[in-house]
Protein backbone atom coordinates (compact mmCIF):
# COMPACT_ATOMS: atom_id res chain seq x y z
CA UNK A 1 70.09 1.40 -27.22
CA UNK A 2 66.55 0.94 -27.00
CA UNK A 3 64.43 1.93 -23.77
CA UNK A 4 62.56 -1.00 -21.93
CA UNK A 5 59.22 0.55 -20.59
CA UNK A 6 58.04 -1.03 -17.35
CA UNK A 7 54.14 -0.75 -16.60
CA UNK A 8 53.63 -0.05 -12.80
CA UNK A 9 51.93 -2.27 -10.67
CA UNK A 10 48.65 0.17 -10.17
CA UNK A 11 48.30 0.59 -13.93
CA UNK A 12 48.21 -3.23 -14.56
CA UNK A 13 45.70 -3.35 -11.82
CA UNK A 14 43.92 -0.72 -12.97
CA UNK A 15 43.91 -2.41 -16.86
CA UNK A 16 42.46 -5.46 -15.31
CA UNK A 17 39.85 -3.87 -13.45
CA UNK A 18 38.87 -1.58 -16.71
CA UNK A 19 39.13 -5.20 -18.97
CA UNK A 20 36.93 -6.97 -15.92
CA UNK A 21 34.26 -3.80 -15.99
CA UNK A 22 34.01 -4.46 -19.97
CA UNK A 23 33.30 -7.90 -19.69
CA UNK A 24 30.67 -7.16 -17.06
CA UNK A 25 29.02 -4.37 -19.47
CA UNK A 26 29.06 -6.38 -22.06
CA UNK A 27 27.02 -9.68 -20.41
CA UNK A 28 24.31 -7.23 -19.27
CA UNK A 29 23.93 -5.73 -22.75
CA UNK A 30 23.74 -9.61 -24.11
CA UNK A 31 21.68 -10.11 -21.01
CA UNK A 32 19.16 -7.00 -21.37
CA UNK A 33 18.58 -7.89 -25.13
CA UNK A 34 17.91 -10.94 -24.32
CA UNK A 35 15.75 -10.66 -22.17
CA UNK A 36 13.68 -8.16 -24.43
CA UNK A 37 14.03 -9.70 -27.43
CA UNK A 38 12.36 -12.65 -26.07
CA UNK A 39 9.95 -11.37 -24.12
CA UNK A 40 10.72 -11.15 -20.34
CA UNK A 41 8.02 -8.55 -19.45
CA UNK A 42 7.02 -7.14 -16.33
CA UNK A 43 4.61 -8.79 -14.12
CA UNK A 44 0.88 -8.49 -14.77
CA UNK A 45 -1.25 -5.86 -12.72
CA UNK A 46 -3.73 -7.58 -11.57
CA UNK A 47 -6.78 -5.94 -9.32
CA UNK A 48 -8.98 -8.24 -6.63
CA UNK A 49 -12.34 -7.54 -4.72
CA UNK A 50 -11.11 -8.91 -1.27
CA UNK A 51 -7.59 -9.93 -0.03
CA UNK A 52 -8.72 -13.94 -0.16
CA UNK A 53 -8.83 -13.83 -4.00
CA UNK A 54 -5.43 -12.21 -3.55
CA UNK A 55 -3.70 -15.57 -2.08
CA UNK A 56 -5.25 -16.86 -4.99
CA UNK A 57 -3.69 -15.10 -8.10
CA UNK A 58 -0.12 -15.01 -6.15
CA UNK A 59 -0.43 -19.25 -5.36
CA UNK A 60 -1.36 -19.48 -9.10
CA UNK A 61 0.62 -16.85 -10.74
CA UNK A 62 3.63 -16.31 -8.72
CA UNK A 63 6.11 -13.33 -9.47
CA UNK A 64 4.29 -13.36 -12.82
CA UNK A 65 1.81 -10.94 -10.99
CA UNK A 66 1.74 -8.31 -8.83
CA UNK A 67 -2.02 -8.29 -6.56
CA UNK A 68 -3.45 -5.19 -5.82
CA UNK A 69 -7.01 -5.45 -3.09
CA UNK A 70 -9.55 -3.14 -3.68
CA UNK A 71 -10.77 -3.41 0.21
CA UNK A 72 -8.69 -1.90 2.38
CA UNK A 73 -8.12 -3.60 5.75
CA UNK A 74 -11.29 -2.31 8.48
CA UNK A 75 -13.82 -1.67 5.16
CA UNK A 76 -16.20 -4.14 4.21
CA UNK A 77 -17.77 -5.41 0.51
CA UNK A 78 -21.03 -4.08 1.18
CA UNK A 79 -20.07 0.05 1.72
CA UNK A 80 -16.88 0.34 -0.66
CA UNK A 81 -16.38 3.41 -2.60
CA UNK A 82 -13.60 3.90 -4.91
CA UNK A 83 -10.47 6.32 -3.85
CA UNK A 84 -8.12 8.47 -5.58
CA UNK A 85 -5.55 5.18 -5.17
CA UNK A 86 -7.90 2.83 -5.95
CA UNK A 87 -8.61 4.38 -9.68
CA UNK A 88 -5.21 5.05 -10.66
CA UNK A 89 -4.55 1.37 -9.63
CA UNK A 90 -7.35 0.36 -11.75
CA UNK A 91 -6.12 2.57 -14.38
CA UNK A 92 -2.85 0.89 -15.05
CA UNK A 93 -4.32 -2.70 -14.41
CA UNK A 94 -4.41 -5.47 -16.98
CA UNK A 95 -6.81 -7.57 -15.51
CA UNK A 96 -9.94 -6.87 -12.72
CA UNK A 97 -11.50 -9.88 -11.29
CA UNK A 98 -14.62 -9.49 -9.28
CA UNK A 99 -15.99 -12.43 -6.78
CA UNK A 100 -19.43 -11.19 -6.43
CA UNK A 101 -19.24 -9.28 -3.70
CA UNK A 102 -22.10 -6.58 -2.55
CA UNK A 103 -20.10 -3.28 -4.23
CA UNK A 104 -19.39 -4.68 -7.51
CA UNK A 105 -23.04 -4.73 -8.43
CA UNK A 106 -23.24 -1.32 -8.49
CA UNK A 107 -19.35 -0.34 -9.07
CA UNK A 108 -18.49 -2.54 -11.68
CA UNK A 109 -20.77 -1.00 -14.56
CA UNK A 110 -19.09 2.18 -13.79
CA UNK A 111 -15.64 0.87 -13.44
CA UNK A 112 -16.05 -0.65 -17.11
CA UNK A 113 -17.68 3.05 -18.53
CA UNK A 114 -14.73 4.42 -16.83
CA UNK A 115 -11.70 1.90 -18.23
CA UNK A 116 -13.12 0.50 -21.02
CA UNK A 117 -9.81 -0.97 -22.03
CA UNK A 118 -9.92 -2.94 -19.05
CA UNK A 119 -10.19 -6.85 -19.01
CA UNK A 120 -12.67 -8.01 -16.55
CA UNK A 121 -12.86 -11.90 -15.82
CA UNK A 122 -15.69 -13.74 -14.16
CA UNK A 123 -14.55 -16.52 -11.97
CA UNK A 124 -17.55 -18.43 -10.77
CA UNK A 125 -18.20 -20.04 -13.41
CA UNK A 126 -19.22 -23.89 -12.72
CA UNK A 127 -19.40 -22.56 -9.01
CA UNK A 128 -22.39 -23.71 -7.07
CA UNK A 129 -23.64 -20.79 -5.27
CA UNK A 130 -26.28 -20.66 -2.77
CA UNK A 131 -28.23 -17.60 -1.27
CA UNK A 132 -27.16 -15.89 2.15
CA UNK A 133 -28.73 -17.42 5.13
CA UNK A 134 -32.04 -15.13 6.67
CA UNK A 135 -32.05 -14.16 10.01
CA UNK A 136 -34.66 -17.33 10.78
CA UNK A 137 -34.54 -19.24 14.26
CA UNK A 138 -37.37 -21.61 13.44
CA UNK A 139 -39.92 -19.05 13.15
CA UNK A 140 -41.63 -16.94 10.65
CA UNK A 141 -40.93 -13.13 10.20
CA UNK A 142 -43.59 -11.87 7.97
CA UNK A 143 -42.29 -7.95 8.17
CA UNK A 144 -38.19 -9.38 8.37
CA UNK A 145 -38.17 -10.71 5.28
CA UNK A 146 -35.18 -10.17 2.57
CA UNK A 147 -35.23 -10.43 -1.07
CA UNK A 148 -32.54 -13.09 -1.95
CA UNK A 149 -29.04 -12.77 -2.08
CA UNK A 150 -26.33 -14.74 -3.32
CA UNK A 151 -23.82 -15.34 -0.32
CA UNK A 152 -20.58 -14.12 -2.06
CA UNK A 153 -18.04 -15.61 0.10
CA UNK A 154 -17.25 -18.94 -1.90
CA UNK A 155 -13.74 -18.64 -0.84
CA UNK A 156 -14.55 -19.89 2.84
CA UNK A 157 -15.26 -23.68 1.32
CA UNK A 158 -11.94 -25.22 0.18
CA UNK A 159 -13.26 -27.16 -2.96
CA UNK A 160 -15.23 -23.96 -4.32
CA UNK A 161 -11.85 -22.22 -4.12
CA UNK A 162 -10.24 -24.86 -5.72
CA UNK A 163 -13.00 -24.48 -8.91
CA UNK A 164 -12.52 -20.38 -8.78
CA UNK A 165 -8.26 -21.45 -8.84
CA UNK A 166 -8.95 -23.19 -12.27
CA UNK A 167 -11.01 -20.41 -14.09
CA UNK A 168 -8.39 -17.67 -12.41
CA UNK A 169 -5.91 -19.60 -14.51
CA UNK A 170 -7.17 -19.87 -17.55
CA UNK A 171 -7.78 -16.07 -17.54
CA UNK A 172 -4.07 -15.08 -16.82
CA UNK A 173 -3.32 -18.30 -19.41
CA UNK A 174 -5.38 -16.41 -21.99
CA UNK A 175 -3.87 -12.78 -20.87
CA UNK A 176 -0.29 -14.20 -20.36
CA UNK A 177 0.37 -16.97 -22.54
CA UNK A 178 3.91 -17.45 -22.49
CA UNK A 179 3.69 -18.77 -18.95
CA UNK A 180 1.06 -21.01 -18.93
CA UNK A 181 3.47 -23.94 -17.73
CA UNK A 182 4.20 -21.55 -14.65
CA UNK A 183 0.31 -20.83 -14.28
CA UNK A 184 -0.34 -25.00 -14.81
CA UNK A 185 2.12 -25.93 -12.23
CA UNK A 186 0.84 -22.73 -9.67
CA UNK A 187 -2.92 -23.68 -10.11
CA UNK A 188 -1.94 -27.35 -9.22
CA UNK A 189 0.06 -26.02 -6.03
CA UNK A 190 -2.87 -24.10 -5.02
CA UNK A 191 -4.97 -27.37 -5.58
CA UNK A 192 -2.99 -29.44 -3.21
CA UNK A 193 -3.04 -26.59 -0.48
CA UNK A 194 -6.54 -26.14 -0.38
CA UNK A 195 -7.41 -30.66 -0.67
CA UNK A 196 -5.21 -31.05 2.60
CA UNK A 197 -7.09 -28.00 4.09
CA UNK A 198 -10.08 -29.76 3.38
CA UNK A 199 -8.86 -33.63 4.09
CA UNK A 200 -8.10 -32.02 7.78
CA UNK A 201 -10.59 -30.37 8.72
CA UNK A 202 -13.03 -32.72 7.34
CA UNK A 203 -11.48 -35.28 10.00
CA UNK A 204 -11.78 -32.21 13.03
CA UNK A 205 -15.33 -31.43 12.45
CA UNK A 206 -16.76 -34.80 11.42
CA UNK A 207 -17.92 -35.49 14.89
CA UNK A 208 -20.15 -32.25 14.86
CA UNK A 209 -22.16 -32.51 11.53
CA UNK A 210 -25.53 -31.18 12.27
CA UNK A 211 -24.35 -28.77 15.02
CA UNK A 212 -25.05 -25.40 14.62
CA UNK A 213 -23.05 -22.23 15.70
CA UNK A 214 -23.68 -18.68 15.96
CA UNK A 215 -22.51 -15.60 13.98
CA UNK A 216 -23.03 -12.26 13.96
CA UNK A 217 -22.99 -11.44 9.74
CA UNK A 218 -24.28 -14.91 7.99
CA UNK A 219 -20.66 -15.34 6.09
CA UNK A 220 -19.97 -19.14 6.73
CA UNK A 221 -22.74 -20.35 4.78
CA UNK A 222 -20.62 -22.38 2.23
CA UNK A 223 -18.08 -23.96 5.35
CA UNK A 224 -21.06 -24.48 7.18
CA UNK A 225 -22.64 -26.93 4.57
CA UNK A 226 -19.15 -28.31 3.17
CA UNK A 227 -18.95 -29.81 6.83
CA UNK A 228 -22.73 -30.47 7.24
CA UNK A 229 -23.28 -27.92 9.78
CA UNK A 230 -25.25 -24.83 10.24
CA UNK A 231 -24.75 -21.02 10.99
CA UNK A 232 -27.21 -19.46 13.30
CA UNK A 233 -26.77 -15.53 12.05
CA UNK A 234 -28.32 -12.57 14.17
CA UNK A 235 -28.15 -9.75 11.18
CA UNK A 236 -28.85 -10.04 7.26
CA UNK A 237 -28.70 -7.72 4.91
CA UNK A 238 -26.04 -5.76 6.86
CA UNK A 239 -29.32 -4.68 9.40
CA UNK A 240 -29.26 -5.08 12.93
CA UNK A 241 -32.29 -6.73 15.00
CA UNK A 242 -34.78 -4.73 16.35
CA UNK A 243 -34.88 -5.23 19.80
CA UNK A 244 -37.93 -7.75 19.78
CA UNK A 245 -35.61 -10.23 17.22
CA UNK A 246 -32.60 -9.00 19.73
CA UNK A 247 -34.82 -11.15 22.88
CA UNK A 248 -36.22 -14.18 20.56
CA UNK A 249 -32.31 -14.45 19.16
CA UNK A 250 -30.99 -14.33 22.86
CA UNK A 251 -33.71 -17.51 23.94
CA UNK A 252 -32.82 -19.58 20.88
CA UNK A 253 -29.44 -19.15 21.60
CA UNK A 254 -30.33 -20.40 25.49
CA UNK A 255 -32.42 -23.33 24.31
CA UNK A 256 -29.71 -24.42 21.97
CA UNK A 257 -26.63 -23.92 24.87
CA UNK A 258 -24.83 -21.89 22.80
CA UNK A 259 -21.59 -20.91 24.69
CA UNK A 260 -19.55 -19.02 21.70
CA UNK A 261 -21.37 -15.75 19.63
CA UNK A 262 -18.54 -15.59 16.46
CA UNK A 263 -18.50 -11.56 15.38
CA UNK A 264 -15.94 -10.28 12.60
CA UNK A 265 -13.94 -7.01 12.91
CA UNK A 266 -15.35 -5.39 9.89
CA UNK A 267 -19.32 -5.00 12.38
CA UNK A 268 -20.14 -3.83 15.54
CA UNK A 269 -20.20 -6.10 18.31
CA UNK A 270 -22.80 -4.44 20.02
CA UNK A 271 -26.21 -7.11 19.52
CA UNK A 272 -23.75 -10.22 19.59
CA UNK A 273 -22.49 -8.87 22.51
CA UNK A 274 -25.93 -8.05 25.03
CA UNK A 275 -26.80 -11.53 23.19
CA UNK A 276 -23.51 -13.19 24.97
CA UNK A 277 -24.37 -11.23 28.37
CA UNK A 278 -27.73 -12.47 28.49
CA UNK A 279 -27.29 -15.96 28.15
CA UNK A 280 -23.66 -16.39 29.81
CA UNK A 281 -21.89 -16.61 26.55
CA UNK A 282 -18.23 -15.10 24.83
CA UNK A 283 -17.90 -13.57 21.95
CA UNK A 284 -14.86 -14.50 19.61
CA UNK A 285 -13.71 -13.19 16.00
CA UNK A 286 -13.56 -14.94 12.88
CA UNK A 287 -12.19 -12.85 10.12
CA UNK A 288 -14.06 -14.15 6.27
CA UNK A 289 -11.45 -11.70 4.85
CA UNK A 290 -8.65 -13.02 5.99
CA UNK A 291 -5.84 -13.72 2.74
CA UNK A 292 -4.65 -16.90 4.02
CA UNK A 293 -7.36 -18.86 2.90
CA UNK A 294 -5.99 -22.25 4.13
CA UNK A 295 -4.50 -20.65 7.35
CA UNK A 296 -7.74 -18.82 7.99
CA UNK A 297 -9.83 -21.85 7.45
CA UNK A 298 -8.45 -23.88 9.69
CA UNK A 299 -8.41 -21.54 12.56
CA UNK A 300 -11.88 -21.24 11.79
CA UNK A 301 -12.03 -24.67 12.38
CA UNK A 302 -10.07 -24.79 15.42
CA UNK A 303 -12.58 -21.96 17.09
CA UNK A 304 -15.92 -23.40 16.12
CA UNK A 305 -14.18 -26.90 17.75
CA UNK A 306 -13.39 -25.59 20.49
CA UNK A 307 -17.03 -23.45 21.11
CA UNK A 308 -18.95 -26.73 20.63
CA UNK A 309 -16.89 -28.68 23.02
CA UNK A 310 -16.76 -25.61 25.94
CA UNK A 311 -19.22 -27.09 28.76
CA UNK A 312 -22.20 -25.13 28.77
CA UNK A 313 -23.50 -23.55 31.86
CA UNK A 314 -26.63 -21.96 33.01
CA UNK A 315 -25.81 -18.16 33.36
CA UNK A 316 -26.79 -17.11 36.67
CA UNK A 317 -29.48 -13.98 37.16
C-alpha cells in the first residue's frame, strides 16, 4: 500500500516565500539590464562658481545632475583659493561652468592646465554685461579711479538669468543628449519662475524708478537698471574709503535722506556702519549669493521698498 506524503504547513510557506524571492530576483536582474543596456547613467557632476548658478543647473537639469559650489558659504568671488575638496570635486566633474566672477580670471587657466579633460562652458553668451559701478557721488576722484570691470553678478536681473538658463541648457543638451526633452521642459520651468519674478516686482518698484539706494559692495548694478533705479556704492574694487571719501559718502547720503545703508555678509560692516551713525541711518543685509534666485530677488525687493518708503528724519547731534 502506497505511502501518502503530507507537506507541512511551514514548508509550503517556506516554498512560497523561496518561489516569491525568485520572482523578485529575477525582475531586478530584467530591471538592472535594462536599465544598463539602455543607458540609465548616473547623474552628471556638474561644478558652479557661486550657489545662484546652482538653482540654475538643478531648475534646468533636475536629478539628471548633481551641483557642486565652488564658494563655500562666508567666502567671497574675489579671494577664493582652491582646497583639497574643491580639486578632487573638480577632478571627477564632467562639466565646470564659470559666471565671470573675480577668481576665475586667474583660477580658471590653471584649473584647465590642471584637468585638461575637463569641459568648461561659457554661459554669457548673448548676455549684455555692463561694468561695476565706481565709487562716484557726483564728483570727480582723480587719484580713486579704477580700471574697468565687468560687474559679474548677472544673476541678480531676472531676464539675464533667463538668457544664461538657455545657454546652460544647451551645454548639458550637448554633454547629455539623451535627456534633452527633460533639459527642454526644465529650462522652460526655470523661464516661467524667473518672468513672474520679474512681472512682480516690476509692479512693486515701478513707483520708485529713478530712486537711488545705498550699498556697501556695488553688486546690484544689473537689478538696479532692470527697474530703472540706481545703486549708490561706498567701496569698489573690494577697497574701503579713505576716511576723506568716508565724510563726502556720509553728506551725500544726508543730502539724498537716505534712511537704509544695504551691507552683505561676505564684507565688513564697519564704513557702512559709522556712515549709518552719522547720518541717523540702519544698516540691513542683502545677500547677491543667495541660491534662490527668485526668492532672493524678491526679498531684495521687499527691503529696498520698504527703505525708500521709511520717513526720513534729521539725526539729532
Amino acid at each position: 500500500m502506497p505511502i501518502k506524503i503530507t507537506r507541512h504547513p511551514c514548508n509550503q510557506l517556506a516554498s512560497r516565500i523561496l518561489s516569491m524571492f525568485k520572482h523578485l530576483l529575477r525582475a531586478f536582474i530584467v530591471s538592472l539590464f535594462f536599465s544598463v543596456s539602455f543607458g540609465q547613467a548616473a547623474p552628471l557632476n556638474i561644478v558652479v562658481s557661486v550657489a545662484p548658478q546652482r538653482y540654475l543647473v538643478k531648475t534646468i537639469a533636475a536629478d539628471n545632475a548633481e551641483v557642486s559650489i565652488l564658494i563655500a558659504p562666508g567666502q567671497t568671488p574675489a579671494t577664493w583659493d582652491p582646497s583639497p575638496q574643491s580639486m578632487a570635486t573638480l577632478a571627477s566633474a564632467d562639466l565646470l561652468i564659470p559666471i565671470g566672477v573675480p577668481f576665475e580670471k586667474v583660477w580658471l587657466p590653471r584649473l584647465q592646465a590642471m584637468f585638461p579633460k575637463l569641459k568648461v562652458t561659457q554661459v554669457l553668451d548673448g548676455v549684455a554685461l555692463q561694468s561695476i559701478e565706481s565709487h562716484d557721488h557726483g564728483h570727480s576722484h582723480p587719484s580713486h579711479n579704477h580700471d574697468e570691470m565687468m560687474d559679474p553678478h548677472v544673476w541678480l536681473d531676472p531676464l539675464r538669468c533667463i538668457t544664461v538658463g538657455e545657454n546652460i541648457a544647451a551645454a548639458l543638451i550637448a554633454l547629455d543628449p539623451q535627456h534633452q526633452e527633460d533639459y527642454t521642459a526644465g529650462l522652460e520651468r526655470l523661464r516661467q519662475q524667473l518672468l513672474t519674478t520679474h512681472q512682480n516686482i516690476s509692479a512693486q518698484l515701478s513707483r520708485f524708478q529713478g530712486r537711488s539706494f545705498m550699498v556697501f559692495h556695488p553688486s546690484w548694478g544689473y537689478f538696479a537698471s532692470r527697474y530703472q533705479m540706481k545703486q549708490l556704492a561706498i567701496e569698489t574694487s573690494g577697497k574701503e574709503p579713505s576716511g576723506a571719501q568716508l565724510a563726502e559718502t556720509a553728506e551725500f547720503a544726508r543730502r539724498n535722506k537716505v534712511r537704509v545703508i544695504f551691507v552683505q555678509e561676505q564684507f565688513s560692516r564697519k564704513a557702512a556702519t559709522a556712515i549709518a551713525k552719522q547720518i541717523g541711518a540702519t544698516v540691513a543685509v542683502l545677500d547677491p549669493l543667495a541660491e534662490e534666485i527668485p526668492t532672493a530677488l524678491q526679498q531684495t525687493a521687499d527691503k529696498i521698498s520698504t527703505a525708500l518708503e521709511t520717513p526720513w528724519a534729521q539725526p539729532s547731534h
